[in-house]
N, C-alpha and C. Protein backbone atom coordinates (compact mmCIF):
# COMPACT_ATOMS: atom_id res chain seq x y z
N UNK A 1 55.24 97.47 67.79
CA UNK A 1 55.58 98.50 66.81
C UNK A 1 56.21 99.72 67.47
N UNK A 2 57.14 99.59 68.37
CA UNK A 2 57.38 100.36 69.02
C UNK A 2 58.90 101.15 69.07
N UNK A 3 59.42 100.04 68.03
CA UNK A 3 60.82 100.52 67.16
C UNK A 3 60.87 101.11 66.01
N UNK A 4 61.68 101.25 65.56
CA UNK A 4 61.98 101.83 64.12
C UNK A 4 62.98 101.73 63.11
N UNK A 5 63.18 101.44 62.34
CA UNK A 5 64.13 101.25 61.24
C UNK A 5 64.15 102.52 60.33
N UNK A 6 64.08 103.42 60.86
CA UNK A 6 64.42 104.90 60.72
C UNK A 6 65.93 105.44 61.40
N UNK A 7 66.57 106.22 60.37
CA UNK A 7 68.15 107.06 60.74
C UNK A 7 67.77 107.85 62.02
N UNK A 8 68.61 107.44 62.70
CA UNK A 8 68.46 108.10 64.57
C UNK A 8 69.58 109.07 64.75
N UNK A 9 69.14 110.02 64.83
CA UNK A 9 70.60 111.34 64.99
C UNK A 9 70.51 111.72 66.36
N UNK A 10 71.44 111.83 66.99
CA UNK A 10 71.76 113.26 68.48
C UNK A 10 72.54 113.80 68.29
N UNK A 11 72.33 115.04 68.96
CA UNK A 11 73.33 116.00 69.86
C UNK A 11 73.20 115.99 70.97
N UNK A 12 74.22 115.99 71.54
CA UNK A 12 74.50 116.37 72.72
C UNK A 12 75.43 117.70 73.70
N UNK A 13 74.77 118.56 73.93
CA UNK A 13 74.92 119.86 74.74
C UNK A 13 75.61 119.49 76.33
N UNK A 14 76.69 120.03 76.38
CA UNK A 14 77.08 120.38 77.76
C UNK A 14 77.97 121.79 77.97
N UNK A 15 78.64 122.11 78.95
CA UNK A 15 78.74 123.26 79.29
C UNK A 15 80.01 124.17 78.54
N UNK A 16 80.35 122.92 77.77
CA UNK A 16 81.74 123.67 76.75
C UNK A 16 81.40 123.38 75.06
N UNK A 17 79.97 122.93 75.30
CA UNK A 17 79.77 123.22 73.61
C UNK A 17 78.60 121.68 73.71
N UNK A 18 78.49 121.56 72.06
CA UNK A 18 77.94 120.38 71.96
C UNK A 18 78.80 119.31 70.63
N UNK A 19 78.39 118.06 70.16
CA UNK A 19 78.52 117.23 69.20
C UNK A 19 78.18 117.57 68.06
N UNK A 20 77.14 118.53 68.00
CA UNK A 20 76.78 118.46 66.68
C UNK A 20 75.44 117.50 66.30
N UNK A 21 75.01 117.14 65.24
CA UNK A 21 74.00 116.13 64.61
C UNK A 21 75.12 114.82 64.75
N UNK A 22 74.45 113.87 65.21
CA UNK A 22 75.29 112.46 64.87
C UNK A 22 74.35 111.52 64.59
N UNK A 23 74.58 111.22 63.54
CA UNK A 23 73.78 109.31 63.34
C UNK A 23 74.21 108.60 64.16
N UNK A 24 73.08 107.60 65.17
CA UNK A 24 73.82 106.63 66.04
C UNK A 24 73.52 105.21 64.69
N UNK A 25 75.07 104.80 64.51
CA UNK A 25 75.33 103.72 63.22
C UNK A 25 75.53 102.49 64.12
N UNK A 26 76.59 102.35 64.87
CA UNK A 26 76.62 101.06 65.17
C UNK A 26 77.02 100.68 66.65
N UNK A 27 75.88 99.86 66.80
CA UNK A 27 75.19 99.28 68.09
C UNK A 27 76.07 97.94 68.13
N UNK A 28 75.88 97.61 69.76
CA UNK A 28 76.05 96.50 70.12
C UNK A 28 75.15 95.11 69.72
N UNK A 29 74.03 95.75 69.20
CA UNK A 29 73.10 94.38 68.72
C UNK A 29 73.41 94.37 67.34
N UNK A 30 72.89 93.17 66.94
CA UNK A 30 73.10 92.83 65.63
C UNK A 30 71.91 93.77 65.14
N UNK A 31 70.66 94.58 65.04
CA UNK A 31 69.78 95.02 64.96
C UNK A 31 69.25 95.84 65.50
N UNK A 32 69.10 97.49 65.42
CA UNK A 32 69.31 98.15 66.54
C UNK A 32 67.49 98.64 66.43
N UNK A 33 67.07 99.57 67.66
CA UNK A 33 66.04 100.21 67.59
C UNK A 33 64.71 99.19 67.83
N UNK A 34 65.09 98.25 67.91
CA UNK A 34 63.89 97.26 68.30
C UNK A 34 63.05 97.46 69.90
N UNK A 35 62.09 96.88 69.18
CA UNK A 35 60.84 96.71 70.41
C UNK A 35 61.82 96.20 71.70
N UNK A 36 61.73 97.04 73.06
CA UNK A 36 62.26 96.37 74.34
C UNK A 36 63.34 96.15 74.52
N UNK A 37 64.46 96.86 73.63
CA UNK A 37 65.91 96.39 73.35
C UNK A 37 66.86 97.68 73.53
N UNK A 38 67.83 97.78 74.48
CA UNK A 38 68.38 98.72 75.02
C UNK A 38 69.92 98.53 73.89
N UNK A 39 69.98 99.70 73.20
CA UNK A 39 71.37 99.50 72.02
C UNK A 39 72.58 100.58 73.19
N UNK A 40 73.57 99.81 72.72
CA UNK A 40 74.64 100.42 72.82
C UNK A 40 75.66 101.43 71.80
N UNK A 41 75.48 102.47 71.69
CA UNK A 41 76.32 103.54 70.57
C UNK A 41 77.67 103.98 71.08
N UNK A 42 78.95 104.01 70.31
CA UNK A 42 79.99 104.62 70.84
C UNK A 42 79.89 105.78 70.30
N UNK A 43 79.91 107.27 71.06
CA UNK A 43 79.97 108.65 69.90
C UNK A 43 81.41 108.85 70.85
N UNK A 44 82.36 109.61 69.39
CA UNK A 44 83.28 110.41 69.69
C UNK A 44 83.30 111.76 70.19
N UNK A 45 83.55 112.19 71.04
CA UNK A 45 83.50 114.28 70.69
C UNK A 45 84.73 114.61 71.78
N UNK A 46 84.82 115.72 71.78
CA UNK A 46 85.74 116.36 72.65
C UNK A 46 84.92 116.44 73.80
N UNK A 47 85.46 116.49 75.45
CA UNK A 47 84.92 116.37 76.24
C UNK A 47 83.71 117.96 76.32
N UNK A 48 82.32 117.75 76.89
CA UNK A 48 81.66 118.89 76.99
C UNK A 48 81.59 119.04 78.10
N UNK A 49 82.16 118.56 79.15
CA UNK A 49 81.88 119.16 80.58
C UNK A 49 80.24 118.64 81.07
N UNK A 50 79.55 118.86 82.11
CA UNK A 50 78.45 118.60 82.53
C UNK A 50 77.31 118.95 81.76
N UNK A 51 76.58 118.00 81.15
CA UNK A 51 75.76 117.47 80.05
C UNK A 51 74.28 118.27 80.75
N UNK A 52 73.37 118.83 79.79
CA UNK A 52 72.71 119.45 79.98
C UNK A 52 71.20 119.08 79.25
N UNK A 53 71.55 118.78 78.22
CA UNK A 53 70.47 118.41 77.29
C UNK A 53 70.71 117.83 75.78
N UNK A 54 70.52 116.93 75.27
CA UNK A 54 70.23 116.41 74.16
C UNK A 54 68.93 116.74 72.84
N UNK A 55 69.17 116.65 71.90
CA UNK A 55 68.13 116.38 70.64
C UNK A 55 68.66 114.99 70.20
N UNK A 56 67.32 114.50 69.86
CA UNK A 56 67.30 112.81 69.80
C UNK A 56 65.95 112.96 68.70
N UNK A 57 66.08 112.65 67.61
CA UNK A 57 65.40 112.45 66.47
C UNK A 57 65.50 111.25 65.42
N UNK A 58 64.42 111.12 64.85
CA UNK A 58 64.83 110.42 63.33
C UNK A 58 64.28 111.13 61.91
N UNK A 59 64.74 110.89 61.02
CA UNK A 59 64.54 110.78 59.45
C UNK A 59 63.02 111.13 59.14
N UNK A 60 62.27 109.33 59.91
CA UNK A 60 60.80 109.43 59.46
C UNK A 60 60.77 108.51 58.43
N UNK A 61 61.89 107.93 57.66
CA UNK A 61 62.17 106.91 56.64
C UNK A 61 61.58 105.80 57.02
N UNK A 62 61.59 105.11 55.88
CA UNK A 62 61.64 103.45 56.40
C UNK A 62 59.80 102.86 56.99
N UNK A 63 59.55 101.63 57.05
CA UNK A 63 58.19 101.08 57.08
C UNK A 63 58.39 101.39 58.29
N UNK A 64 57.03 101.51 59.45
CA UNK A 64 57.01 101.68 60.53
C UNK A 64 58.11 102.23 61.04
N UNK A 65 57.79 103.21 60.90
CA UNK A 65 59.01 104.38 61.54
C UNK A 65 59.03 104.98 62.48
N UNK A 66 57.72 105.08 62.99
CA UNK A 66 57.61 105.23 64.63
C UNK A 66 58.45 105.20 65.37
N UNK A 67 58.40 105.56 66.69
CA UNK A 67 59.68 105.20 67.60
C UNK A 67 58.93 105.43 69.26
N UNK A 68 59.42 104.46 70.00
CA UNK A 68 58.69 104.85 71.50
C UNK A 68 60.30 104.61 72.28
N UNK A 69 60.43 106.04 72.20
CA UNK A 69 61.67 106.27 73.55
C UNK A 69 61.55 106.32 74.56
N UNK A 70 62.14 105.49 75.68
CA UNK A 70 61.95 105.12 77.28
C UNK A 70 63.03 106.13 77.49
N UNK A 71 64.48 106.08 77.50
CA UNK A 71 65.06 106.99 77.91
C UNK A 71 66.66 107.10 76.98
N UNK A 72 67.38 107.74 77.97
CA UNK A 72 68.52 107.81 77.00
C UNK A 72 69.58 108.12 77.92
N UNK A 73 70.71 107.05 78.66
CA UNK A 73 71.87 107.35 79.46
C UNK A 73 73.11 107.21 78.70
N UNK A 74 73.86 108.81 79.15
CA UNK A 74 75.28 108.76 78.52
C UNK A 74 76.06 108.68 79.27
N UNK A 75 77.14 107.58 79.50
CA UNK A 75 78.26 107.62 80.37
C UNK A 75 79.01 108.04 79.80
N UNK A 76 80.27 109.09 80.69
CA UNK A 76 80.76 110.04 80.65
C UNK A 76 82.36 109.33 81.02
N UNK A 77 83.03 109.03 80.23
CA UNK A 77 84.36 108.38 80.34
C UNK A 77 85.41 108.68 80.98
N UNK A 78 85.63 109.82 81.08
CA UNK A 78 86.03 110.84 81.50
C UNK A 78 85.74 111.17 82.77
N UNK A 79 84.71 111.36 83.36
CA UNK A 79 84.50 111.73 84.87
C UNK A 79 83.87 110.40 85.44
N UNK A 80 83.39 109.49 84.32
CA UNK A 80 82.70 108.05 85.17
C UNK A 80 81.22 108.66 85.30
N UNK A 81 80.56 109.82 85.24
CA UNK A 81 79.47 110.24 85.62
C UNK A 81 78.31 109.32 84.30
N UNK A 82 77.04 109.56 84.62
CA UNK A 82 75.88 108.37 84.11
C UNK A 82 74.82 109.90 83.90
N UNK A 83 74.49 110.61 82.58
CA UNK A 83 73.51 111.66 82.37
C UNK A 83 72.25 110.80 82.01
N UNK A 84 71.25 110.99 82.88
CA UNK A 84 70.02 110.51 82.03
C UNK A 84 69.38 111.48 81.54
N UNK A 85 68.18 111.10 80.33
CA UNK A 85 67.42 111.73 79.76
C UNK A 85 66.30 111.09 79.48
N UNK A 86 64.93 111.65 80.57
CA UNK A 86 64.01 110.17 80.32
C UNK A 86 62.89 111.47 79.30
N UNK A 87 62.43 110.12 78.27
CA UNK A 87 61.62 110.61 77.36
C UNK A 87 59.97 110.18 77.63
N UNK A 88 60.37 108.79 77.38
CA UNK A 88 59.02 108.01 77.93
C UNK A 88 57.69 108.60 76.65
N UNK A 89 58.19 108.91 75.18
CA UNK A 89 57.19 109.64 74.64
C UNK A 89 57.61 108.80 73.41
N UNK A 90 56.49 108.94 71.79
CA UNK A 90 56.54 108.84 71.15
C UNK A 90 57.30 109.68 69.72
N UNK A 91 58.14 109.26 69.19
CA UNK A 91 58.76 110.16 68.00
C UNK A 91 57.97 109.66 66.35
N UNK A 92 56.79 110.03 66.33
CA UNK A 92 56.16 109.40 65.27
C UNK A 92 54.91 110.50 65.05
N UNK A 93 54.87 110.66 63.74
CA UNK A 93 54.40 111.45 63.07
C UNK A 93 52.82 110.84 63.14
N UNK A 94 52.79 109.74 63.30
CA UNK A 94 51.15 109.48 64.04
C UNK A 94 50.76 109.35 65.41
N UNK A 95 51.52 109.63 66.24
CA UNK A 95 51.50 109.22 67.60
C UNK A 95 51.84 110.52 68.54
N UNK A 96 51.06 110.41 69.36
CA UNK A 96 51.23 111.11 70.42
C UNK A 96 51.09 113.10 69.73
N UNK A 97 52.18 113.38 70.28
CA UNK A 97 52.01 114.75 69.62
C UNK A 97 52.62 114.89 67.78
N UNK A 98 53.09 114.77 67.11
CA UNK A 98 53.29 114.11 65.88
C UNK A 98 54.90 114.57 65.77
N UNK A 99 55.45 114.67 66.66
CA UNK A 99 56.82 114.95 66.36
C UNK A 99 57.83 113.74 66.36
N UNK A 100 59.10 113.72 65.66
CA UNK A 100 59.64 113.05 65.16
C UNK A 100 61.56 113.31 65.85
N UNK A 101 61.30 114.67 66.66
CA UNK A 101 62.00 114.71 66.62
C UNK A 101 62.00 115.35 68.61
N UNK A 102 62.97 115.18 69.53
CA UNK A 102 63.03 115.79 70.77
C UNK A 102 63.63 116.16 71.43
N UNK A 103 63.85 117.19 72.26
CA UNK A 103 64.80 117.89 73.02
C UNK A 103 64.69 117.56 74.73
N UNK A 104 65.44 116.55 75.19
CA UNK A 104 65.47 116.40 76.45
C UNK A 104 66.54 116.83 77.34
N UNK A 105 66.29 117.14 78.40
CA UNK A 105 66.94 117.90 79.38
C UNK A 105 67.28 116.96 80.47
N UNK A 106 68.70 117.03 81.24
CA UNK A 106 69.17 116.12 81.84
C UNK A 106 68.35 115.76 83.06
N UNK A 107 68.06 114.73 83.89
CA UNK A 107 67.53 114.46 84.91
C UNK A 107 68.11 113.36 85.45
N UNK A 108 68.04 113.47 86.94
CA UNK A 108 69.00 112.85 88.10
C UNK A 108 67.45 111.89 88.31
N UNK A 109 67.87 110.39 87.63
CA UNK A 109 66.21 109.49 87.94
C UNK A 109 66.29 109.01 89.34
N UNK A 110 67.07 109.49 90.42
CA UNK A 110 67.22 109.03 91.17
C UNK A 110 66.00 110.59 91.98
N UNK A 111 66.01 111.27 91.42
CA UNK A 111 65.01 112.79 91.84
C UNK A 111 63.84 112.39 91.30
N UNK A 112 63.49 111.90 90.13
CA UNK A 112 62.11 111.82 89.78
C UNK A 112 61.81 110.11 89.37
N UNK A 113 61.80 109.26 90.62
CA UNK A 113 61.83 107.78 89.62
C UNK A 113 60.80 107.24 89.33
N UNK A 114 59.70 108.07 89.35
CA UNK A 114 58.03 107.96 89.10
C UNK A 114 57.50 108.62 88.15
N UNK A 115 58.66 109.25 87.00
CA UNK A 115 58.05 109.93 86.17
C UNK A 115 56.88 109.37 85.15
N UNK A 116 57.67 107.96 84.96
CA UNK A 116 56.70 107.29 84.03
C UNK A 116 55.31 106.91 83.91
N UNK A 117 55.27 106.57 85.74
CA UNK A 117 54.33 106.25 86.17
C UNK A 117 53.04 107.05 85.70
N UNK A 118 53.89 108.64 86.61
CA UNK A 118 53.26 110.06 86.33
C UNK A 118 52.70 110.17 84.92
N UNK A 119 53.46 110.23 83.86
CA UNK A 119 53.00 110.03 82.79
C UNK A 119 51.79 108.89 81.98
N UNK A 120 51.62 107.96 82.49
CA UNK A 120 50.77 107.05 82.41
C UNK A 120 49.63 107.53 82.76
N UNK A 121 49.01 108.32 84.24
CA UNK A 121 48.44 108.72 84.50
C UNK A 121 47.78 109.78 84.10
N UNK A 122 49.13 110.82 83.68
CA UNK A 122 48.41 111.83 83.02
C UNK A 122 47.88 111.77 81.40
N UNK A 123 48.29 110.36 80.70
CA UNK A 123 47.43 109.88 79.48
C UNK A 123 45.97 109.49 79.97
N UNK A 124 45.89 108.55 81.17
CA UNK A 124 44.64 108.07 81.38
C UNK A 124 43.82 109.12 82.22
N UNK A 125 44.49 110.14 82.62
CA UNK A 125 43.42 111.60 82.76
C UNK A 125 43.11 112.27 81.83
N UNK A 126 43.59 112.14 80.88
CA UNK A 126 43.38 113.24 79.65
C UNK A 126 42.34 112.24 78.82
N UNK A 127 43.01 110.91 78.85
CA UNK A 127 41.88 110.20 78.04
C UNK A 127 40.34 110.17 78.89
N UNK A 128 40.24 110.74 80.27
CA UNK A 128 39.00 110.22 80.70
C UNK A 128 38.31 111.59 80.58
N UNK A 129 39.08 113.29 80.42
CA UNK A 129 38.70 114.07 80.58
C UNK A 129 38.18 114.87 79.25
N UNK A 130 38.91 114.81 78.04
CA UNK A 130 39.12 114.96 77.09
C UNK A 130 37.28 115.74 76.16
N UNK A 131 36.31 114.85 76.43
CA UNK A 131 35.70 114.77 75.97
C UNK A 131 34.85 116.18 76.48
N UNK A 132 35.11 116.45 77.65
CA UNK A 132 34.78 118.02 78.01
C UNK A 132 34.92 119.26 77.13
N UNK A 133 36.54 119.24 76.66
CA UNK A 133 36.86 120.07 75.90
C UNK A 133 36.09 119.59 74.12
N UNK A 134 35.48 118.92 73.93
CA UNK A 134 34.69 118.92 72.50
C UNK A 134 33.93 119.83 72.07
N UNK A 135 33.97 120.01 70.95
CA UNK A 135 33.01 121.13 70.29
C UNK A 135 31.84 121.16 70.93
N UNK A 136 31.27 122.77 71.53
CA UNK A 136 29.95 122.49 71.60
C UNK A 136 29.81 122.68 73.24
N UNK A 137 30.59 122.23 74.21
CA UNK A 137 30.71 122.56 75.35
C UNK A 137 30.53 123.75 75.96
N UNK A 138 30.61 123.71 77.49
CA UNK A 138 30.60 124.85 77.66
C UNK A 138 31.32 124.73 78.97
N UNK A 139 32.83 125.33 79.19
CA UNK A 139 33.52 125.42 80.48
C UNK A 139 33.33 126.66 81.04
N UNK A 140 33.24 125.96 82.38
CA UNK A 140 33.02 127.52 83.17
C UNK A 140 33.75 127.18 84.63
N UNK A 141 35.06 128.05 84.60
CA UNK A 141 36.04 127.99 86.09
C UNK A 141 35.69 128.75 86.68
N UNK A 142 35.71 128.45 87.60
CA UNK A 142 35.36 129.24 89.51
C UNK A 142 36.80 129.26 90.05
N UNK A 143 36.44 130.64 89.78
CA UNK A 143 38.15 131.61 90.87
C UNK A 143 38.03 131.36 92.07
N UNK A 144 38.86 131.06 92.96
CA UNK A 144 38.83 131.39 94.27
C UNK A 144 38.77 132.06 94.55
N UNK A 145 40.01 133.06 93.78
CA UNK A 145 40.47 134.34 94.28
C UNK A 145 39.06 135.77 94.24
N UNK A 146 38.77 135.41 93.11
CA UNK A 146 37.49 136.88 92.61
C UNK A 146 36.32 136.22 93.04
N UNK A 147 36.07 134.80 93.63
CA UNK A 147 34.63 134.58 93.74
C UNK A 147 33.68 134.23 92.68
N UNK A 148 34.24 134.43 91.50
CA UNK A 148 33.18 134.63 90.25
C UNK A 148 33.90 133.42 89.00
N UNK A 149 33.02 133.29 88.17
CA UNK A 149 33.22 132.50 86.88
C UNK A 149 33.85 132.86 85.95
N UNK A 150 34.45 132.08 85.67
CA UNK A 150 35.00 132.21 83.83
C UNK A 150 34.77 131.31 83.03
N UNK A 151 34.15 131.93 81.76
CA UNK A 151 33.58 130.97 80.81
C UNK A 151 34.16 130.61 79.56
N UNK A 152 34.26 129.68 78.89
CA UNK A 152 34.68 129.33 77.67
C UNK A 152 33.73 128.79 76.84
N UNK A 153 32.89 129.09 76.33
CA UNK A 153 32.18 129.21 75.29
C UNK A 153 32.26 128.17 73.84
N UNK A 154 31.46 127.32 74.06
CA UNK A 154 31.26 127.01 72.55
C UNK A 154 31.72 127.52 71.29
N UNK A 155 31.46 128.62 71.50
CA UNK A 155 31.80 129.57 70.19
C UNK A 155 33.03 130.10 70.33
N UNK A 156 34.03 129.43 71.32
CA UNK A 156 35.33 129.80 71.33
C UNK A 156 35.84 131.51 72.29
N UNK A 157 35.05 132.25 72.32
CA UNK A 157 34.05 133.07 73.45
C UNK A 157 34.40 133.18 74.78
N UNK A 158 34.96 133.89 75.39
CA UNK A 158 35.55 133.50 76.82
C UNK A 158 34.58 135.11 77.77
N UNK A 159 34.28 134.65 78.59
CA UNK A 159 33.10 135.52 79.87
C UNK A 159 34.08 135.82 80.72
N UNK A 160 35.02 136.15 81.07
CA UNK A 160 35.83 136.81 82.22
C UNK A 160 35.45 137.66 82.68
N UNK A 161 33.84 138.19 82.96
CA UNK A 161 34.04 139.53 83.77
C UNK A 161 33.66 138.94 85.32
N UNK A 162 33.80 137.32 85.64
CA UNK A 162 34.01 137.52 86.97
C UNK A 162 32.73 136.93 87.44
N UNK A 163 31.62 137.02 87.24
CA UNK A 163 30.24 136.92 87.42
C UNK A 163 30.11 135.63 88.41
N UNK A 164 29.06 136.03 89.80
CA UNK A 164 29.14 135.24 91.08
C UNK A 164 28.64 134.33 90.60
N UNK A 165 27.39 134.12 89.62
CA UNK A 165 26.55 133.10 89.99
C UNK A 165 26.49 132.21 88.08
N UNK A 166 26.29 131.30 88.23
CA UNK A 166 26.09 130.41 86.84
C UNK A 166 24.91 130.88 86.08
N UNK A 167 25.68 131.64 85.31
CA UNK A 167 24.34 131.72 84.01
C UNK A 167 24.23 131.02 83.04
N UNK A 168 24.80 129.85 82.89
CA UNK A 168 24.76 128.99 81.45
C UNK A 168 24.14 127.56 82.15
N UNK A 169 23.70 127.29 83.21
CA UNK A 169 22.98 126.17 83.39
C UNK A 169 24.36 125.10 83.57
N UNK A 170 23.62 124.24 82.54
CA UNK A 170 24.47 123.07 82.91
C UNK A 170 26.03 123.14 82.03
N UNK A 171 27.05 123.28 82.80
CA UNK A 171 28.67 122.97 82.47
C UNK A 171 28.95 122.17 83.07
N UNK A 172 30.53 122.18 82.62
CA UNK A 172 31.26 121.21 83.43
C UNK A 172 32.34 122.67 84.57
N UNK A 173 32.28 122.34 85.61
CA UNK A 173 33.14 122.82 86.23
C UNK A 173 34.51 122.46 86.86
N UNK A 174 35.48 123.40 86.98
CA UNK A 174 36.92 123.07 86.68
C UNK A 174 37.11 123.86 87.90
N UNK A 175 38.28 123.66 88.75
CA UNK A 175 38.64 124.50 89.59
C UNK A 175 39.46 125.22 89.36
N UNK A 176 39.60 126.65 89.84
CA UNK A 176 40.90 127.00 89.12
C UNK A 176 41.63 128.06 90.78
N UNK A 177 42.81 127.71 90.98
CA UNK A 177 43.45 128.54 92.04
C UNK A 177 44.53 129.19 91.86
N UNK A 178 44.22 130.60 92.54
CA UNK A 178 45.11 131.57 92.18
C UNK A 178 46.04 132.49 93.37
């Protein structure tokens, strides 16, 4: 469920302007937006010079409308150059953060080719950590810098005056460096 049969629009931003909103209409597959399936779009525009960032959205239409974007490369006809834009996130109004719609910024994957990885990880840290931050808790960070605690409170409540020693018993402790 990781495609969508939802209207897919971009823009694309570079250093002499952008495209505008565009529907990507017609792909090299007979069926575009599918699970594991890399589409091909031709867009027209006037040249923008060195590509900077994109918006890549959909509608939200249509049964399973979800969308799980891996990435997004534009070759550049004109100079032969290859812009990536890795997303690696969900565009679905139930998923992930609930947006539908995203703004990615160019990246050289040859600088970060572990992002995904990275990202994987930082789901299965958040999923293992998560449960700290639940109602009812009680966080308390240890400064390096001041020596002393900071608390976050159950009651939403924050203790910043610094204090050396643990007065709330049992927390969870967080490191924090400054």
């Amino acid at each position: 469920n990781a495609g969508t049969e939802a209207d897919v629009y971009i823009s694309v931003y570079g250093e002499k302007g952008d495209t505008g909103s565009r529907q990507l209409l017609r792909s090299q597959k007979p069926k575009k937006f599918l699970k594991g399936q890399t589409d091909i779009f031709p867009v027209e525009a006037v040249h923008l010079g060195h590509l900077y960032k994109i918006v890549i959205g959909h509608n939200g239409l249509g049964s399973g409308n979800g969308w799980y974007l891996d990435k997004v490369v534009i070759k550049d006809p004109i100079t032969d150059l290859d812009y990536t834009f890795l997303c690696h996130r969900w565009l679905d109004h139930g998923q992930d953060d609930g947006n539908i719609v995203r703004e990615l910024t160019m990246t050289d994957s040859s600088t970060f080719p572990g992002r995904k990885e990275l990202e994987v990880k930082r789901e299965e840290t958040w999923a293992a950590e998560k449960w700290k931050f639940q109602k009812g808790n009680t966080l308390q960070f240890y400064n390096r810098l001041t020596h002393g605690f900071i608390c976050l409170g159950p009651d939403s409540r924050v203790d910043a005056l610094g204090d050396k020693k643990n007065k709330y018993g049992k927390v969870f402790f967080m490191w924090m460096y400054a």
